[in-house]
C-alpha atoms as a PDB file:
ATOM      1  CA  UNK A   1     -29.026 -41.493 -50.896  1.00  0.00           C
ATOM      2  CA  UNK A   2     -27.530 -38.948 -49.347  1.00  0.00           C
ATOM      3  CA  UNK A   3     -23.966 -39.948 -47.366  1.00  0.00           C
ATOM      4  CA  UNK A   4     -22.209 -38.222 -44.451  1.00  0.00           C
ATOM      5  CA  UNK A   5     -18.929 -39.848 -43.038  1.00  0.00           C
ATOM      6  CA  UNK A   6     -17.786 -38.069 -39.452  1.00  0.00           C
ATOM      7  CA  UNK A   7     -14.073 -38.381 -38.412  1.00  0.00           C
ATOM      8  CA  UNK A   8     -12.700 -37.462 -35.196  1.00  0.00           C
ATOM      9  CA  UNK A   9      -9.188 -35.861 -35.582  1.00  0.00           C
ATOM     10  CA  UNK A  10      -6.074 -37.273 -34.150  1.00  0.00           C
ATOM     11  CA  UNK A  11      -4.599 -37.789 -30.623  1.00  0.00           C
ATOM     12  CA  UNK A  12      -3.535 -34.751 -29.093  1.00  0.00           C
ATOM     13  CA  UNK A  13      -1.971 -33.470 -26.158  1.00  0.00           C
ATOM     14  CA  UNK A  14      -4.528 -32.444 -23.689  1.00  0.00           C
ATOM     15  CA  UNK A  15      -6.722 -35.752 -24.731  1.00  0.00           C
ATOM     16  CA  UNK A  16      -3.777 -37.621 -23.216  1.00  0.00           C
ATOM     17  CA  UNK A  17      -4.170 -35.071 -20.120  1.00  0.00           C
ATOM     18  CA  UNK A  18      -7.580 -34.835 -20.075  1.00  0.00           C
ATOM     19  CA  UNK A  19      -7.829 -31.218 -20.612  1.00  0.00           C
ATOM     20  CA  UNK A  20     -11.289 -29.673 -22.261  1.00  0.00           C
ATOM     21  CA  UNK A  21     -10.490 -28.129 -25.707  1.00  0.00           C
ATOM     22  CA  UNK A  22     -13.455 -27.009 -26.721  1.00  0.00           C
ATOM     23  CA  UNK A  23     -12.257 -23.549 -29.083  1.00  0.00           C
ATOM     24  CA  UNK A  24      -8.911 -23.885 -27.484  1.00  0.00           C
ATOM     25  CA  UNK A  25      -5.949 -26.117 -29.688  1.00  0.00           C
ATOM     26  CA  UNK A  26      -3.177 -28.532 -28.705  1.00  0.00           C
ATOM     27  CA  UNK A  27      -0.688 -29.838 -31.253  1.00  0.00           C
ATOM     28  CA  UNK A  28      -1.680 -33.403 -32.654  1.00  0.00           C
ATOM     29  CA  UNK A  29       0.952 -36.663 -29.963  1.00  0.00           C
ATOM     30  CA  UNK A  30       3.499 -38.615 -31.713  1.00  0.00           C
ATOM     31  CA  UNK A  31       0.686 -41.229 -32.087  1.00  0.00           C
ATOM     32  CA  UNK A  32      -1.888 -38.653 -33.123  1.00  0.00           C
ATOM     33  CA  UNK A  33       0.495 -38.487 -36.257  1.00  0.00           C
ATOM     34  CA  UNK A  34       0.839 -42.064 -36.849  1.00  0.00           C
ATOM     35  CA  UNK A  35      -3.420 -42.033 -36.601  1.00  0.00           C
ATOM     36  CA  UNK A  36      -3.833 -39.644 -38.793  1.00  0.00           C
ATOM     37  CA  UNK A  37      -1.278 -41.195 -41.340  1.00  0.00           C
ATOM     38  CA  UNK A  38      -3.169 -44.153 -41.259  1.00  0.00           C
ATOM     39  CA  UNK A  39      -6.286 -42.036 -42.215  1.00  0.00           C
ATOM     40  CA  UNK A  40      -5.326 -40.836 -44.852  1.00  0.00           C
ATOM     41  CA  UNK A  41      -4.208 -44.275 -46.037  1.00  0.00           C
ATOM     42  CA  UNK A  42      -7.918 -45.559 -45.477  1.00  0.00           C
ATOM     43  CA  UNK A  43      -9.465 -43.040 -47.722  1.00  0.00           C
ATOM     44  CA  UNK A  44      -7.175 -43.121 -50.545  1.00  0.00           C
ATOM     45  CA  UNK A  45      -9.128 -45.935 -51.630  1.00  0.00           C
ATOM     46  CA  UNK A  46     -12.976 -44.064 -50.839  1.00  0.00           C
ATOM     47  CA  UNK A  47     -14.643 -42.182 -53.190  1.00  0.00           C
ATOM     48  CA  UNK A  48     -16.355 -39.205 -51.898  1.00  0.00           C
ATOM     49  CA  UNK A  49     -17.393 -35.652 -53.499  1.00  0.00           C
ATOM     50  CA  UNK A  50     -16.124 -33.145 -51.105  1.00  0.00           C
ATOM     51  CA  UNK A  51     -13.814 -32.717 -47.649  1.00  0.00           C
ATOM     52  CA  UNK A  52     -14.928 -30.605 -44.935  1.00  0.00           C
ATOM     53  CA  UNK A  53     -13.203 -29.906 -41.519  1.00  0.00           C
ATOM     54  CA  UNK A  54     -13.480 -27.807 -38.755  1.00  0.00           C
ATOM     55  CA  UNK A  55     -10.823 -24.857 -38.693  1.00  0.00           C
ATOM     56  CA  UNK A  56      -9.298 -25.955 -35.426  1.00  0.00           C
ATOM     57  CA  UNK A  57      -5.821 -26.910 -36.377  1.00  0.00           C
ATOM     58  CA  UNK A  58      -6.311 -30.078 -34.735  1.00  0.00           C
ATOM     59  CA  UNK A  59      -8.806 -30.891 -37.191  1.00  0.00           C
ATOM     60  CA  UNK A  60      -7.681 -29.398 -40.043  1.00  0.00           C
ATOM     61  CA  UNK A  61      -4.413 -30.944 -39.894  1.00  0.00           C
ATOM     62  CA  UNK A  62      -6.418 -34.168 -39.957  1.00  0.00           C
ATOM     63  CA  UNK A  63      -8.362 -33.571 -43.007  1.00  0.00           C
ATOM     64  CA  UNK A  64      -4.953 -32.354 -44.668  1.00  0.00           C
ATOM     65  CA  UNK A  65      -4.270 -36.160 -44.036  1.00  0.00           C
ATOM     66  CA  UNK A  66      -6.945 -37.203 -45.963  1.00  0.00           C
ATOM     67  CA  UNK A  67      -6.792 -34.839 -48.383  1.00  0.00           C
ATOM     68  CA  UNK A  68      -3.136 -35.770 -49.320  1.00  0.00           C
ATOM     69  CA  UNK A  69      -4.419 -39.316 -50.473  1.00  0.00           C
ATOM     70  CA  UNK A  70      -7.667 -38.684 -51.809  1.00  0.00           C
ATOM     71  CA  UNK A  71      -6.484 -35.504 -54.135  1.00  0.00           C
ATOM     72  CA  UNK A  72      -9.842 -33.656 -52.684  1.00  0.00           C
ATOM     73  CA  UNK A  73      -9.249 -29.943 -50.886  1.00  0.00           C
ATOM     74  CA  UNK A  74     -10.153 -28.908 -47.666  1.00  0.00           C
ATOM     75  CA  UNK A  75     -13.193 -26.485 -47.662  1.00  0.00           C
ATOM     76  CA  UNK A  76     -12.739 -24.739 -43.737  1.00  0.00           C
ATOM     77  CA  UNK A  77     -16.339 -24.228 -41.988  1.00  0.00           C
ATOM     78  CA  UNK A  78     -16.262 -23.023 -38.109  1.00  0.00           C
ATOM     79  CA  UNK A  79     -19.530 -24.965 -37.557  1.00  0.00           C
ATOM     80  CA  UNK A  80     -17.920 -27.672 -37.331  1.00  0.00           C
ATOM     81  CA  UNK A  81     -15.783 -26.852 -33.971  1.00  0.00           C
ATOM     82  CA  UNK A  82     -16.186 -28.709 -31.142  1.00  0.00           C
ATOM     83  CA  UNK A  83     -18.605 -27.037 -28.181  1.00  0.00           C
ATOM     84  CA  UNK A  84     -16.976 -23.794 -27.112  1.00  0.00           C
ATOM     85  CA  UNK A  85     -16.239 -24.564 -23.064  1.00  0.00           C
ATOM     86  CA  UNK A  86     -15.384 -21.297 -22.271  1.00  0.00           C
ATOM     87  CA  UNK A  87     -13.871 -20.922 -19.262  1.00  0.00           C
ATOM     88  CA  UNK A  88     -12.895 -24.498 -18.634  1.00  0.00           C
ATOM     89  CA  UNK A  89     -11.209 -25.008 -21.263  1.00  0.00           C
ATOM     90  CA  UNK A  90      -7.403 -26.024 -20.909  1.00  0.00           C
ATOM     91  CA  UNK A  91      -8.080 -27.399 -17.816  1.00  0.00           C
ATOM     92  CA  UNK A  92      -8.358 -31.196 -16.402  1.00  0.00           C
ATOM     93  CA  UNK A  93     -10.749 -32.932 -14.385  1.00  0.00           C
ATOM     94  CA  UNK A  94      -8.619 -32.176 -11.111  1.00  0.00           C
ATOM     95  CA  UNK A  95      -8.484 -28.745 -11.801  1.00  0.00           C
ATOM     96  CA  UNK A  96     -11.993 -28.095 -13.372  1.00  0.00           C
ATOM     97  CA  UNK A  97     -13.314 -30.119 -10.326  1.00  0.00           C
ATOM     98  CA  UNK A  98     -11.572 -28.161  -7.415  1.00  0.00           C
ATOM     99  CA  UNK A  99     -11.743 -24.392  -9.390  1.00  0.00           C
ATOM    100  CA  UNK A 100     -15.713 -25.164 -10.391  1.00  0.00           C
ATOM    101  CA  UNK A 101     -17.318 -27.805  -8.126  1.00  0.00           C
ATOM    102  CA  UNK A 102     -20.542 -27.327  -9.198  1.00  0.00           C
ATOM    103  CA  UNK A 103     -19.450 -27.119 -13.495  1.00  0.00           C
ATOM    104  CA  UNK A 104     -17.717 -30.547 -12.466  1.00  0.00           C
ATOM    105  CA  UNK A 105     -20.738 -31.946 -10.565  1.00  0.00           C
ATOM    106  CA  UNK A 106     -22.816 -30.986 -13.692  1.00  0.00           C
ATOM    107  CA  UNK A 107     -20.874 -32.965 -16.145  1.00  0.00           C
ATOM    108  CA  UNK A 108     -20.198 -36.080 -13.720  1.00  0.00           C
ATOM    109  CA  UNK A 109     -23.739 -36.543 -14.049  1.00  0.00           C
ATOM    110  CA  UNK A 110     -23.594 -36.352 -17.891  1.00  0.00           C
ATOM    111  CA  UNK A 111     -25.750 -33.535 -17.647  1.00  0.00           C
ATOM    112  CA  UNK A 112     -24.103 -31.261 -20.902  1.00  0.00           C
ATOM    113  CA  UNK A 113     -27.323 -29.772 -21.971  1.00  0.00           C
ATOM    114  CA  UNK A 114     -27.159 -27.997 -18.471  1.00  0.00           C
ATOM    115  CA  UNK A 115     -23.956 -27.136 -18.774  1.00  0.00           C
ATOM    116  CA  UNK A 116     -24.048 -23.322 -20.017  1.00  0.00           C
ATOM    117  CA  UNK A 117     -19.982 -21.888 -18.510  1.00  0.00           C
ATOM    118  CA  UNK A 118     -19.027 -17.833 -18.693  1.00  0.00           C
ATOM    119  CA  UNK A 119     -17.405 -16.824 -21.992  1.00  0.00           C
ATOM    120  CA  UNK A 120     -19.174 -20.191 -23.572  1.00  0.00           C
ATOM    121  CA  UNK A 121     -21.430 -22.069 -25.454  1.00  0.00           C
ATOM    122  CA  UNK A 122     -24.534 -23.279 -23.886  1.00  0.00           C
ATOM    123  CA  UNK A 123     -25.883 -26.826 -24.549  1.00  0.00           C
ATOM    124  CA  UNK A 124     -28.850 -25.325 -26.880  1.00  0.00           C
ATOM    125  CA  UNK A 125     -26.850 -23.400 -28.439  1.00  0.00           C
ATOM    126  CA  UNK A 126     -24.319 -26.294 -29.336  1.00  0.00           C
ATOM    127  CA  UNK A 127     -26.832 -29.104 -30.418  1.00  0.00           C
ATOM    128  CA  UNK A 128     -28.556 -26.956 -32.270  1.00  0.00           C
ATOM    129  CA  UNK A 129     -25.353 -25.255 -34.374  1.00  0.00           C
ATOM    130  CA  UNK A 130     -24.269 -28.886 -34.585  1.00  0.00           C
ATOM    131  CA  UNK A 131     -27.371 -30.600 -35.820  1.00  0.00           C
ATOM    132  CA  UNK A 132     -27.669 -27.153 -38.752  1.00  0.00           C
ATOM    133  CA  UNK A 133     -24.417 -27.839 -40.010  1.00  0.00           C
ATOM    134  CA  UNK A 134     -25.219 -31.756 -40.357  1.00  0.00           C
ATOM    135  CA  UNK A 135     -28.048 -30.535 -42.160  1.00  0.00           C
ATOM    136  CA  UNK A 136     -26.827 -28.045 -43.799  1.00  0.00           C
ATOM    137  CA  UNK A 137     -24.129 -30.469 -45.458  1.00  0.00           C
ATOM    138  CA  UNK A 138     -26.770 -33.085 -46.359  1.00  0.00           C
ATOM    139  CA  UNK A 139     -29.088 -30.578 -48.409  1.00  0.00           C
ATOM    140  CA  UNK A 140     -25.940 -28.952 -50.298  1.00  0.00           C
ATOM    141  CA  UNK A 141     -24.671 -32.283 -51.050  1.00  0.00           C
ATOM    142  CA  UNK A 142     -27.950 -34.444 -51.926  1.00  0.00           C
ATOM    143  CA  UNK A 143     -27.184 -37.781 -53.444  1.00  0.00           C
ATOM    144  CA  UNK A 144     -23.257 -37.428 -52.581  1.00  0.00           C
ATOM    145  CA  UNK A 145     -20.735 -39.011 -50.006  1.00  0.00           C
ATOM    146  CA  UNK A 146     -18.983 -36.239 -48.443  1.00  0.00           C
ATOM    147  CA  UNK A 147     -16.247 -36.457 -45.798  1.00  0.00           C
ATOM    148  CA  UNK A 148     -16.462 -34.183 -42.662  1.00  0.00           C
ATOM    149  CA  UNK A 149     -13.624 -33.887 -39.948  1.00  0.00           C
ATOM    150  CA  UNK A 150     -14.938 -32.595 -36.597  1.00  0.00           C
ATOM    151  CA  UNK A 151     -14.881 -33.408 -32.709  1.00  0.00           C
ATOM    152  CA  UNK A 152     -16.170 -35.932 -30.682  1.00  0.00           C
ATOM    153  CA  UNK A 153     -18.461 -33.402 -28.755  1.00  0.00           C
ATOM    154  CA  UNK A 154     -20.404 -32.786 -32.166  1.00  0.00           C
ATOM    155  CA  UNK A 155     -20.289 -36.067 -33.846  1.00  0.00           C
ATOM    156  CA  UNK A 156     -21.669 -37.444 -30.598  1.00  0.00           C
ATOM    157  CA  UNK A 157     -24.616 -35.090 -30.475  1.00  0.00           C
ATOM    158  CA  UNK A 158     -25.392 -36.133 -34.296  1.00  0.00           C
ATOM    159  CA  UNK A 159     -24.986 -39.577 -33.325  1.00  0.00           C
ATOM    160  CA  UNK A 160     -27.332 -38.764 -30.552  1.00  0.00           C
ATOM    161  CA  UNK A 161     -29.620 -36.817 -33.058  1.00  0.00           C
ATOM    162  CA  UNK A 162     -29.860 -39.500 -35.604  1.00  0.00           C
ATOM    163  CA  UNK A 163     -30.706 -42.227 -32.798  1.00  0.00           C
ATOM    164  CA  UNK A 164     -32.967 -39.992 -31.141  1.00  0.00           C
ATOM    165  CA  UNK A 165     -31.518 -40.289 -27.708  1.00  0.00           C
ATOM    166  CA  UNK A 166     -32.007 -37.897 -24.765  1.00  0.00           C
ATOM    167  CA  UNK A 167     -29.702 -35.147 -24.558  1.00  0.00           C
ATOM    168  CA  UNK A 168     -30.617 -34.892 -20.432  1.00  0.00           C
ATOM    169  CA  UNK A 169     -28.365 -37.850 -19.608  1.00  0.00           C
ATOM    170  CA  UNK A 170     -25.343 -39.936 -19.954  1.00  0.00           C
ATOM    171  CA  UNK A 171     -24.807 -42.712 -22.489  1.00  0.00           C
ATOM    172  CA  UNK A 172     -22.422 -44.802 -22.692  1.00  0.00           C
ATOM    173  CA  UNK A 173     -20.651 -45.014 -26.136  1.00  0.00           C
ATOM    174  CA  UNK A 174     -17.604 -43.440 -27.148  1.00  0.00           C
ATOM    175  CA  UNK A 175     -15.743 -41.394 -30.129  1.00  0.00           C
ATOM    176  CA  UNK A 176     -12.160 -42.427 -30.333  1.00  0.00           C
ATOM    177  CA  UNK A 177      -9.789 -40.469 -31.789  1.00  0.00           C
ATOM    178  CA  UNK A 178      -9.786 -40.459 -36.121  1.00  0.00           C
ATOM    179  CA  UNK A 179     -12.489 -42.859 -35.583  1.00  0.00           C
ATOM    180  CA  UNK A 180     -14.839 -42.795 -38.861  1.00  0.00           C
ATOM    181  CA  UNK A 181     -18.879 -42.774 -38.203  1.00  0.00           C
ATOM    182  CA  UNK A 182     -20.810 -42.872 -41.254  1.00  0.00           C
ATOM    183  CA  UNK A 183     -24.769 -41.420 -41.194  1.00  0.00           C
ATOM    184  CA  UNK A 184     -26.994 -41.728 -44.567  1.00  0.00           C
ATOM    185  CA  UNK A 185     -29.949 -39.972 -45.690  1.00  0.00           C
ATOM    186  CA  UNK A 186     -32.582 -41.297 -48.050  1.00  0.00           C
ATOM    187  CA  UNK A 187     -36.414 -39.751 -48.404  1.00  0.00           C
ATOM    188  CA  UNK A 188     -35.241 -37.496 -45.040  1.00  0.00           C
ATOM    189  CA  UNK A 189     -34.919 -40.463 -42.744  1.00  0.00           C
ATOM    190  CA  UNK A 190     -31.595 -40.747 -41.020  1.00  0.00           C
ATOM    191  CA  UNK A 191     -29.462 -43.883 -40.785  1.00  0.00           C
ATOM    192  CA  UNK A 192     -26.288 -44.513 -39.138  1.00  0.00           C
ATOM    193  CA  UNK A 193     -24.491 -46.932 -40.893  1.00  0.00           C
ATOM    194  CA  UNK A 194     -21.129 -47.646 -39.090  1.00  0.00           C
ATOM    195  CA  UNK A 195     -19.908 -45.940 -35.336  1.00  0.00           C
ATOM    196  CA  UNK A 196     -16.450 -45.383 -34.345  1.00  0.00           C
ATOM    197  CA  UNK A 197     -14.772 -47.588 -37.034  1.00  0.00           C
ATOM    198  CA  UNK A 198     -11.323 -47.324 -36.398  1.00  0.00           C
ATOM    199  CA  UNK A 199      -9.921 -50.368 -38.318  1.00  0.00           C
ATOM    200  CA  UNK A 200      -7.549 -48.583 -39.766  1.00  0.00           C
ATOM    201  CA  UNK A 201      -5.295 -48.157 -37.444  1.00  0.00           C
ATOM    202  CA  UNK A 202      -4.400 -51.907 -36.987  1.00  0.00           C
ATOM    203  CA  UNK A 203      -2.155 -52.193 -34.416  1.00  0.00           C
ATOM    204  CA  UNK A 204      -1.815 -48.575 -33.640  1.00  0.00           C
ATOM    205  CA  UNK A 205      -2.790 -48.611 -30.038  1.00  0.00           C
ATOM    206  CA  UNK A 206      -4.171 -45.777 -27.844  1.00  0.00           C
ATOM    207  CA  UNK A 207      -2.135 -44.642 -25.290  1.00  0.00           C
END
């Protein structure tokens, strides 16, 4: 069997505000700290063969949590950045909706596959880089647990790819921040095991 765990990376400052990152950064909140501390913490006591993360610093700062307490080293792969929004990125929902009415209309109706924005990433183009590198990691690491740290854009489209739900529309389940999915792979049938598992943060609350 064939083991991939997902973490989201920390709070930052434009989730609090609601701004899209996509290839853009913001430095990890006070409590984006304390998450990823907590992290860490969790997989101290996890054995896995390898740590991947996304080279957004966001992400990469997160995996440097884990990596602290699990004595494993960070191998950096761009596939693993979240969807590149292009020109909407760094702004909020206000902003996007009033500067690009009919971007904002798109994505009110949940409606992301549509979504293709000047100077980004189209919704093909994401799902399918996102659903490679998922693969990609599984055949390199057959019979291992690996770790991966990523973005709730592309851990939501594998969740959506394992489940086989329909990328035209909205559904109703969310990635919280440093949350922990975990997907497994035996005779090339896809499982997810756990969603969103953010236990470890106790009473760490979101803001």
């Amino acid at each position: 069997m064939t083991t991939i765990i997902l973490v989201r990376h920390g709070e930052t400052v434009w989730n609090v505000e609601h701004r899209f990152m996509g290839h853009s950064d913001s430095p990890l909140t006070e409590l984006g700290q304390q998450q990823i501390a907590a992290l860490g913490s969790r997989f101290q006591s996890i054995t896995f063969s390898a740590l991947y993360s996304s080279d957004s610093p966001r992400a990469l700062q997160t995996a440097e949590a884990i990596a602290g307490k699990s004595g494993k080293s960070v191998q950096l792969d761009q596939e693993l950045r979240e969807r590149n929004m292009g020109v909407l990125q760094g702004l909020n929902k206000e902003e996007l909706a009033s500067q690009y009415p009919d971007y904002w209309q798109t994505i009110e109706a949940g409606e992301y596959l549509k979504l293709n924005v000047p100077q980004g990433e189209s919704g093909e183009e994401f799902n399918t880089r996102a659903v490679n590198i998922f693969r990609e990691l599984a055949r390199r690491h057959q019979g291992e647990t690996i770790v991966a740290v990523s973005h709730g854009g592309l851990i939501c489209t594998i969740f959506r790819y394992v489940l086989n739900l329909p990328y035209g529309r909205d559904i109703k389940f969310y990635c919280a921040n440093t949350s922990v999915s975990i997907f497994s792979c035996e005779d090339a049938q896809w499982t997810l095991e756990t969603w969103g598992d953010v236990s470890h943060l106790g009473k760490i609350s979101s803001q």
